[in-house]
C-alpha atoms as a PDB file:
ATOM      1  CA  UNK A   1     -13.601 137.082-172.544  1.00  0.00           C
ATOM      2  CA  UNK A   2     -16.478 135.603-170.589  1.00  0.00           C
ATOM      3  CA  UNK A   3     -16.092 137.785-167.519  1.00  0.00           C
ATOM      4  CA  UNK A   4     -16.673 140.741-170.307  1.00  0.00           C
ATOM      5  CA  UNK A   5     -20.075 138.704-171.963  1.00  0.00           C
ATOM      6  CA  UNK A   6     -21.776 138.403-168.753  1.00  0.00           C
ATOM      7  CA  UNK A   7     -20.679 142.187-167.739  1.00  0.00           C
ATOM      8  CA  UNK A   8     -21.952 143.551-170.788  1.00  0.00           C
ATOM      9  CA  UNK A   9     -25.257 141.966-170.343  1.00  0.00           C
ATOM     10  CA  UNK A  10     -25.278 142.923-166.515  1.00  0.00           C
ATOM     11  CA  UNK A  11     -23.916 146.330-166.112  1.00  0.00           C
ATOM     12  CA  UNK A  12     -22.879 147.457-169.440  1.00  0.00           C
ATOM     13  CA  UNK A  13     -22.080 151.020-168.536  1.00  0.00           C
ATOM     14  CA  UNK A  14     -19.571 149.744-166.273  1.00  0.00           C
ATOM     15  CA  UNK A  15     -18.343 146.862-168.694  1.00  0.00           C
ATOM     16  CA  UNK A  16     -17.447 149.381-171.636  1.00  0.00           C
ATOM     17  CA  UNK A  17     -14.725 151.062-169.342  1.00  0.00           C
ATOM     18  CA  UNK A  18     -13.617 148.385-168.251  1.00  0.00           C
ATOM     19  CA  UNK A  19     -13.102 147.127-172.177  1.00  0.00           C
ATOM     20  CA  UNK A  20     -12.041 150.578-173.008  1.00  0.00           C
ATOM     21  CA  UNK A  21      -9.308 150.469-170.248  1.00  0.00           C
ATOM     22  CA  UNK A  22      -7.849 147.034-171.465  1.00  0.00           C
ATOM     23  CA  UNK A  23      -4.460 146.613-173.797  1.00  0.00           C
ATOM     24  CA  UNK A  24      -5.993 144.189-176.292  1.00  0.00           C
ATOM     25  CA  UNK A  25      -5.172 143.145-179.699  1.00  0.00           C
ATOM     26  CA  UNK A  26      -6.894 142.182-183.172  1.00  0.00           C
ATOM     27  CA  UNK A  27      -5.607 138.848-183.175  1.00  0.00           C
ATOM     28  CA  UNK A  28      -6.178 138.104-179.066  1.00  0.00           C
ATOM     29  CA  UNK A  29      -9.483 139.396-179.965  1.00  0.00           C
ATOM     30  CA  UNK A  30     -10.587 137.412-182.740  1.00  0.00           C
ATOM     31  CA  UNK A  31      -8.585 133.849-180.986  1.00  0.00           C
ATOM     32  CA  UNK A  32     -10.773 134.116-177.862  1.00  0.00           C
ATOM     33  CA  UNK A  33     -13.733 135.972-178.955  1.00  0.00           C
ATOM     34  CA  UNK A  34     -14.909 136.420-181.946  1.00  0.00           C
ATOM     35  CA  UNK A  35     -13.946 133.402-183.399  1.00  0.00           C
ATOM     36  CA  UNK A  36     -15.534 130.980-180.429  1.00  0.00           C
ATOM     37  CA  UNK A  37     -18.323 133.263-180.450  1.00  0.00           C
ATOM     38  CA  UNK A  38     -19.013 133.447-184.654  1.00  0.00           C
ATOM     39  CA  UNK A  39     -19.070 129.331-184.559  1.00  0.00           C
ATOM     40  CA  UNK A  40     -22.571 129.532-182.196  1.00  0.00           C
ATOM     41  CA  UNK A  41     -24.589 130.728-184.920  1.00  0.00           C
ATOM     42  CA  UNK A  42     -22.549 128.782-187.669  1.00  0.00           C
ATOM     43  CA  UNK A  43     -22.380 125.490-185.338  1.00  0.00           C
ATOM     44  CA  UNK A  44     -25.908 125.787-184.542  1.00  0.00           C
ATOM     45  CA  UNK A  45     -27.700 126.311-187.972  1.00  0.00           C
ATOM     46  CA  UNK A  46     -25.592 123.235-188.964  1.00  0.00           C
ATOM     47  CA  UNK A  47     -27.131 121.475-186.331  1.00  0.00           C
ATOM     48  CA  UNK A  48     -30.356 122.668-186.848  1.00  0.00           C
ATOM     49  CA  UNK A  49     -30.840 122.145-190.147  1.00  0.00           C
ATOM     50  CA  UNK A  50     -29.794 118.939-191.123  1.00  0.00           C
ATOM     51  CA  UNK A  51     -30.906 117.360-187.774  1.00  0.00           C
ATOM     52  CA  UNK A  52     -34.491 118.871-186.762  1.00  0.00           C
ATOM     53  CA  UNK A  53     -35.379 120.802-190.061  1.00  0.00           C
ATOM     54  CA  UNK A  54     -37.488 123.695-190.650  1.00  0.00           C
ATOM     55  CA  UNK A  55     -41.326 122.553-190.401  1.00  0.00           C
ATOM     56  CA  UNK A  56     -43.607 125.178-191.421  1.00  0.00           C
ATOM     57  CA  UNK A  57     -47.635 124.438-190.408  1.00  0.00           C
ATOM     58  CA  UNK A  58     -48.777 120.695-190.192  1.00  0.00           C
ATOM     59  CA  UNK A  59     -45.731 119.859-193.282  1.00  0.00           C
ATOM     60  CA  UNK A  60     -42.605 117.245-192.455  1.00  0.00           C
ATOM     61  CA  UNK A  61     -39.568 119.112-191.949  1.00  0.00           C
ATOM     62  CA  UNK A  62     -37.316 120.255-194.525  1.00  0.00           C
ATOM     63  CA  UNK A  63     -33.611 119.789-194.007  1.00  0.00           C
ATOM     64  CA  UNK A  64     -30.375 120.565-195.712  1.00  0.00           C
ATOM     65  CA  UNK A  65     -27.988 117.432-196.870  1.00  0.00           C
ATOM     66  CA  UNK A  66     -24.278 117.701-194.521  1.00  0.00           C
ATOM     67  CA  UNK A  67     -22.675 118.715-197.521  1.00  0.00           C
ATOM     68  CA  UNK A  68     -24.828 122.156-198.283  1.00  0.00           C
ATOM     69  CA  UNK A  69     -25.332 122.924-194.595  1.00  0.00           C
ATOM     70  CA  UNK A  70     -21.874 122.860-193.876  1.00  0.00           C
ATOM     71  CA  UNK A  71     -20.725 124.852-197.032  1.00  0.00           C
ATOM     72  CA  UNK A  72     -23.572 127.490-196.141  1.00  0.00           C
ATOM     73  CA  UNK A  73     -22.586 127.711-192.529  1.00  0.00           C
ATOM     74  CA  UNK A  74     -18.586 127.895-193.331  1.00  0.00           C
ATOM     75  CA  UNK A  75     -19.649 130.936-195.476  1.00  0.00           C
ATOM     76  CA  UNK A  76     -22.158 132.332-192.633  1.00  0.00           C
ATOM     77  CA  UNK A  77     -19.220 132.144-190.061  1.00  0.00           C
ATOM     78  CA  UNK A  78     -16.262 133.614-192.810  1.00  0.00           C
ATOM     79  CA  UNK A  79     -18.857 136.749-193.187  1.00  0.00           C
ATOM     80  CA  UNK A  80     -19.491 136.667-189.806  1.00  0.00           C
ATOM     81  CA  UNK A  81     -16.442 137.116-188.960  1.00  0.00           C
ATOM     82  CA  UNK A  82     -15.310 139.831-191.801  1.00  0.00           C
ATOM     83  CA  UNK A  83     -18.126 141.750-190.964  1.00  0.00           C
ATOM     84  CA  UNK A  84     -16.645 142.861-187.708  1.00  0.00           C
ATOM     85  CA  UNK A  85     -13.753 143.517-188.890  1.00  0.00           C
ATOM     86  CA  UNK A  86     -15.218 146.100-191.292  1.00  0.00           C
ATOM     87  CA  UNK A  87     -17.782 147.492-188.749  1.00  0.00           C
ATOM     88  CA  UNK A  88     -14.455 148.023-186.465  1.00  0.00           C
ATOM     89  CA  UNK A  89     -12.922 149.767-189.728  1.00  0.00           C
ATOM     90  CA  UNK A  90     -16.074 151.863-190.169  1.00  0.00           C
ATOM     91  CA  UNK A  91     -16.208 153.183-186.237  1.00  0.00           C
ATOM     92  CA  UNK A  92     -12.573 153.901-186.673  1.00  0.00           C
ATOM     93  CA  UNK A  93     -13.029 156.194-189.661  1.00  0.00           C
ATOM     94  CA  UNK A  94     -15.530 157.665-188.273  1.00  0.00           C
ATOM     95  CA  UNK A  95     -14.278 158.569-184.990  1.00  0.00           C
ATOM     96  CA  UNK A  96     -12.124 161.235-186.643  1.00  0.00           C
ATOM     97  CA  UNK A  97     -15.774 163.125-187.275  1.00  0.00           C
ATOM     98  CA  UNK A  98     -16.418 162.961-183.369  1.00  0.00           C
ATOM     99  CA  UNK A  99     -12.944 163.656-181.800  1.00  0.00           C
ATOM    100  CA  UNK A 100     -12.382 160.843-180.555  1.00  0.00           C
ATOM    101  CA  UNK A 101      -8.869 159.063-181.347  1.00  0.00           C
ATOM    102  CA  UNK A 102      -9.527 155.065-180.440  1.00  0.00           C
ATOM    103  CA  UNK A 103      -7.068 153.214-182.306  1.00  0.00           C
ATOM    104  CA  UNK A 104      -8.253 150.259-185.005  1.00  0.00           C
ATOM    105  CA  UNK A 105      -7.405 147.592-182.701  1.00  0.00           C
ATOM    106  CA  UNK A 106      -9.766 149.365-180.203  1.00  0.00           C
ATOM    107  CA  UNK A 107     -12.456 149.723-182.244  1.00  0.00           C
ATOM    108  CA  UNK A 108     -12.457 146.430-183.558  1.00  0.00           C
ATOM    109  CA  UNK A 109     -12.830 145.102-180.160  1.00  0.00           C
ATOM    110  CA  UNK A 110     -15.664 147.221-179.696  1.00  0.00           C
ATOM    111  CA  UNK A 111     -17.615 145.700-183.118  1.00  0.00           C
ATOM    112  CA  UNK A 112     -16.911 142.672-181.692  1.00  0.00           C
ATOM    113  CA  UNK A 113     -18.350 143.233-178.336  1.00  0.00           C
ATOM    114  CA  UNK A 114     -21.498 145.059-179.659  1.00  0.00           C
ATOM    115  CA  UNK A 115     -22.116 141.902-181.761  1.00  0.00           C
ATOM    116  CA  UNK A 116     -21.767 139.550-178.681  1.00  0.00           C
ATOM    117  CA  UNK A 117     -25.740 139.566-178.807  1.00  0.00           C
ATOM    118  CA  UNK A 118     -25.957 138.594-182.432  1.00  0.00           C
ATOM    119  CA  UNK A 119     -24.002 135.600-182.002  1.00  0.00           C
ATOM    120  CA  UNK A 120     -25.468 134.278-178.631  1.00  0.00           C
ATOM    121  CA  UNK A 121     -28.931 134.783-180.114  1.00  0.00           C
ATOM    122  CA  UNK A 122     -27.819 132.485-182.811  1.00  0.00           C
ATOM    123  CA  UNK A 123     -28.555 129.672-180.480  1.00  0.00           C
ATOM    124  CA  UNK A 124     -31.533 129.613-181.247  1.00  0.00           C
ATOM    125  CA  UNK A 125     -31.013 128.012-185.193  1.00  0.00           C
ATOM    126  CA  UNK A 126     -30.838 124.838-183.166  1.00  0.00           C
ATOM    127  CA  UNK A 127     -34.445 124.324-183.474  1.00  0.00           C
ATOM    128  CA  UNK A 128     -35.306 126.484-186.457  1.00  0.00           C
ATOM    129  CA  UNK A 129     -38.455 127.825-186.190  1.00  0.00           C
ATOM    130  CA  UNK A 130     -39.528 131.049-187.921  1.00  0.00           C
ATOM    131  CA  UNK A 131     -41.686 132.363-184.500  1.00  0.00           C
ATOM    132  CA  UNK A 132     -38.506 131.377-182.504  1.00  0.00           C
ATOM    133  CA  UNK A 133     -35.914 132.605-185.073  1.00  0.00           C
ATOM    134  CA  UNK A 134     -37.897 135.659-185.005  1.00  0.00           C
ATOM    135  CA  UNK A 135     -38.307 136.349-181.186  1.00  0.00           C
ATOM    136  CA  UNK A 136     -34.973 135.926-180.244  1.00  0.00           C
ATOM    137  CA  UNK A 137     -33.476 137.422-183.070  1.00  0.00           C
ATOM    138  CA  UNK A 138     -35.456 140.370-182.909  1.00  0.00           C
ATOM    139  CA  UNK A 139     -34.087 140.432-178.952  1.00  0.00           C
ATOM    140  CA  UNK A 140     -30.941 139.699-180.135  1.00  0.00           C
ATOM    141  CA  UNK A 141     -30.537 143.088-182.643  1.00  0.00           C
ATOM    142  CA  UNK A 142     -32.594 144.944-179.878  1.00  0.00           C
ATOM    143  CA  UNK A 143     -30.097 144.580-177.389  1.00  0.00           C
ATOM    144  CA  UNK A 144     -27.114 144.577-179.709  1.00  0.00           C
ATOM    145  CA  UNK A 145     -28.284 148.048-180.640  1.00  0.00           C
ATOM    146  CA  UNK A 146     -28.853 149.365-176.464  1.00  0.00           C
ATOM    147  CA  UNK A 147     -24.837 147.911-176.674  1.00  0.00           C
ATOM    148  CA  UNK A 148     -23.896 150.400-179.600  1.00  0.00           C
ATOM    149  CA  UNK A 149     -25.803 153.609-178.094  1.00  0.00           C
ATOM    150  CA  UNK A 150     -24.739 152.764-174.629  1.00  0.00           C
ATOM    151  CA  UNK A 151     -21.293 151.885-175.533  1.00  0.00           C
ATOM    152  CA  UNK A 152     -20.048 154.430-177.966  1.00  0.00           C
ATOM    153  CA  UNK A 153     -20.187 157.287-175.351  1.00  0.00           C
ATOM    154  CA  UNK A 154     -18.509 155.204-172.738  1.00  0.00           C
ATOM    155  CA  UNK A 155     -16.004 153.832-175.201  1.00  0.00           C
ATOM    156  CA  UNK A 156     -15.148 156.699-177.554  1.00  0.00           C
ATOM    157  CA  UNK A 157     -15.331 159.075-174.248  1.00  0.00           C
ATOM    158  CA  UNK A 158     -17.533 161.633-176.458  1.00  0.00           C
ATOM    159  CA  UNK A 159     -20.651 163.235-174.814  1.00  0.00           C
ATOM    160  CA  UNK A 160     -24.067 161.617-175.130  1.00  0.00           C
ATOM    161  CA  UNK A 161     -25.350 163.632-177.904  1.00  0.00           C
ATOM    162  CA  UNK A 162     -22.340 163.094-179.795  1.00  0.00           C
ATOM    163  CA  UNK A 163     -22.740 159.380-179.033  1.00  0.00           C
ATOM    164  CA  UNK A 164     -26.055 158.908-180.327  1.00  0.00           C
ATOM    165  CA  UNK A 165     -25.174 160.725-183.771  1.00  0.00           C
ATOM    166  CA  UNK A 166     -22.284 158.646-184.170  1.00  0.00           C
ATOM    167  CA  UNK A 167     -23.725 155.303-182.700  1.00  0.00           C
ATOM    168  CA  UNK A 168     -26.903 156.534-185.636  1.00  0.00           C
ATOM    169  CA  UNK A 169     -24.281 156.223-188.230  1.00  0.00           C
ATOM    170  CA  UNK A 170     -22.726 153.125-186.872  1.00  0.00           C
ATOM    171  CA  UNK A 171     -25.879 151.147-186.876  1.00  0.00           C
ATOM    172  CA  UNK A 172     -26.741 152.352-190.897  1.00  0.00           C
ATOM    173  CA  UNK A 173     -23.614 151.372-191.974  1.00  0.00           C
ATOM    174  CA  UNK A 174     -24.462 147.964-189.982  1.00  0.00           C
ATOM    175  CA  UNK A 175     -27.752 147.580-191.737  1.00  0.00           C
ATOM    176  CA  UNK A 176     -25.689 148.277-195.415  1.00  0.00           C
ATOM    177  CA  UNK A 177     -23.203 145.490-194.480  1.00  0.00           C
ATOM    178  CA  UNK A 178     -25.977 143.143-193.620  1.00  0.00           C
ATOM    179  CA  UNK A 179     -28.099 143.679-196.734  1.00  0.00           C
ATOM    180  CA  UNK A 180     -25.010 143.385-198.729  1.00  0.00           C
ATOM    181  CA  UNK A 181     -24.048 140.128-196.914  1.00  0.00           C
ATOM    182  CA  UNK A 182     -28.037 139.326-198.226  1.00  0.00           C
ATOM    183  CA  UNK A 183     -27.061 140.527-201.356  1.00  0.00           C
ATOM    184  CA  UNK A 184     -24.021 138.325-201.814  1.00  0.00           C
ATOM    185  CA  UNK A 185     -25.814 135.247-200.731  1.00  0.00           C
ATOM    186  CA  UNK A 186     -28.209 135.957-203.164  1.00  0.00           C
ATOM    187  CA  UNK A 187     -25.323 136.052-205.822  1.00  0.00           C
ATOM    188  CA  UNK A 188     -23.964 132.692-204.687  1.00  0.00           C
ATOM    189  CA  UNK A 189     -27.284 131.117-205.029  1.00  0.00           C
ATOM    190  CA  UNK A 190     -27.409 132.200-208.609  1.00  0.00           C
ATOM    191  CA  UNK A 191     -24.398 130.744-209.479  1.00  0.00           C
ATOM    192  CA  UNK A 192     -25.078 127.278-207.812  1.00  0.00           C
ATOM    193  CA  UNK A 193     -23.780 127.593-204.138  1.00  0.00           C
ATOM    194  CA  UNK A 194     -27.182 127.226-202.437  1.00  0.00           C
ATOM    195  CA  UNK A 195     -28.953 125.041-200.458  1.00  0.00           C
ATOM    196  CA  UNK A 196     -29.324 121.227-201.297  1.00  0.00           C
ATOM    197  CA  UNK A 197     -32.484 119.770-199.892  1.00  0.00           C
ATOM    198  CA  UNK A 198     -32.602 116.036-198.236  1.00  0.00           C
ATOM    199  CA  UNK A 199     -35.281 114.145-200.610  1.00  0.00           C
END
C-alpha cells in the first residue's frame, strides 16, 4: 500500500500500471488502504477540534465536546469510506461507454487510489484553520483530480481523448456525491445530530 502512495505522488504514470497490473481485492483493498487511510481525516478533525479549536480573527477558539466530535467524525469516516465504494461503482458503469472492461474490484481500487490525496490532505484538520484548511485542501482536490485524468487512460487502457471524456464524467459524478454527502449532513443537523459546542 505505501510503496503505491509514494509512487503515485512520484511517478504516477508509471504507478497506475503498476496498480493496473496487480490481482487485488475489495476487501484487501479497503483492510490496508482505504480504511487506514479514511481514519487521517476522521482521526485528525477529532483531534483538532476538541483539542486546538477553530479561532477565527482575535476570538478564543471554539471547540466541539468528545461526544459530538467523535459522533461527527465516525459519520465523516463511514461516508468516507462509502463514497469510494460508489465512485468505484460509477467508473465501472461507465467503462462500458469507453470500451474498456476493468472489473468492479478494479475499479474500486482505482477510486480509492485517486482519493489517496483527499485523505492525506486531511492532515491538516489537526490545526483547523480556514486559510490552512483551504490551502491544502484546495492542493489536495487539485492533485486528486491530475490522479483521475492521468490515471484513467493508464488504468482503463483507453486513448487520451477518451480518457479525459470519461475522467470529465468521473469527476461530476464526484462533485454530485460530495454535495449530496453536504446535503445529508445538512439533514442530520436538522434532526439533532450536529455539533455540540464546549461552553
Amino acid at each position: 500500500m505505501i510503496h503505491h502512495v509514494w509512487g503515485l505522488f512520484t511517478h504516477p504514470d508509471q504507478e497506475w500500471q503498476e496498480i493496473r497490473g496487480e490481482e487485488e481485492t475489495i476487501s484487501h483493498m479497503y483492510l490496508t488502504h482505504v480504511l487506514v487511510l479514511a481514519a487521517v481525516p476522521a482521526v485528525s478533525a477529532y483531534i483538532g477540534t476538541t483539542q486546538v479549536g477553530w479561532a477565527i480573527g482575535s476570538r478564543a477558539p471554539v471547540m466541539l465536546t468528545e461526544s459530538s466530535a467523535l459522533q461527527l467524525t465516525l459519520m465523516a469516516y463511514l461516508a468516507m469510506i462509502a463514497g469510494v465504494a460508489v465512485m468505484g461503482a460509477f467508473i465501472h458503469w461507465m467503462a462500458r461507454t469507453y470500451d474498456a472492461s476493468p472489473n468492479l474490484t478494479q475499479c474500486v481500487v482505482f477510486a480509492a487510489y485517486t482519493a489517496t490525496p483527499l485523505f492525506i490532505g486531511g492532515l491538516a484538520a489537526l490545526y483547523p484553520h480556514l486559510w490552512l484548511a483551504m490551502i491544502i485542501g484546495t492542493v489536495a482536490i487539485c492533485y486528486t483530480v491530475y490522479l483521475l485524468y492521468v490515471g484513467i487512460p493508464a488504468f482503463m487502457n483507453i486513448p487520451e481523448d477518451e480518457g479525459f471524456m470519461f475522467s470529465s464524467s468521473v469527476l461530476a459524478v464526484g462533485l454530485v456525491v460530495l454535495v449530496a454527502m453536504i446535503a445529508s449532513s445538512v439533514i442530520m443537523w436538522g434532526i439533532g445530530v450536529g455539533p455540540v459546542y464546549t461552553s
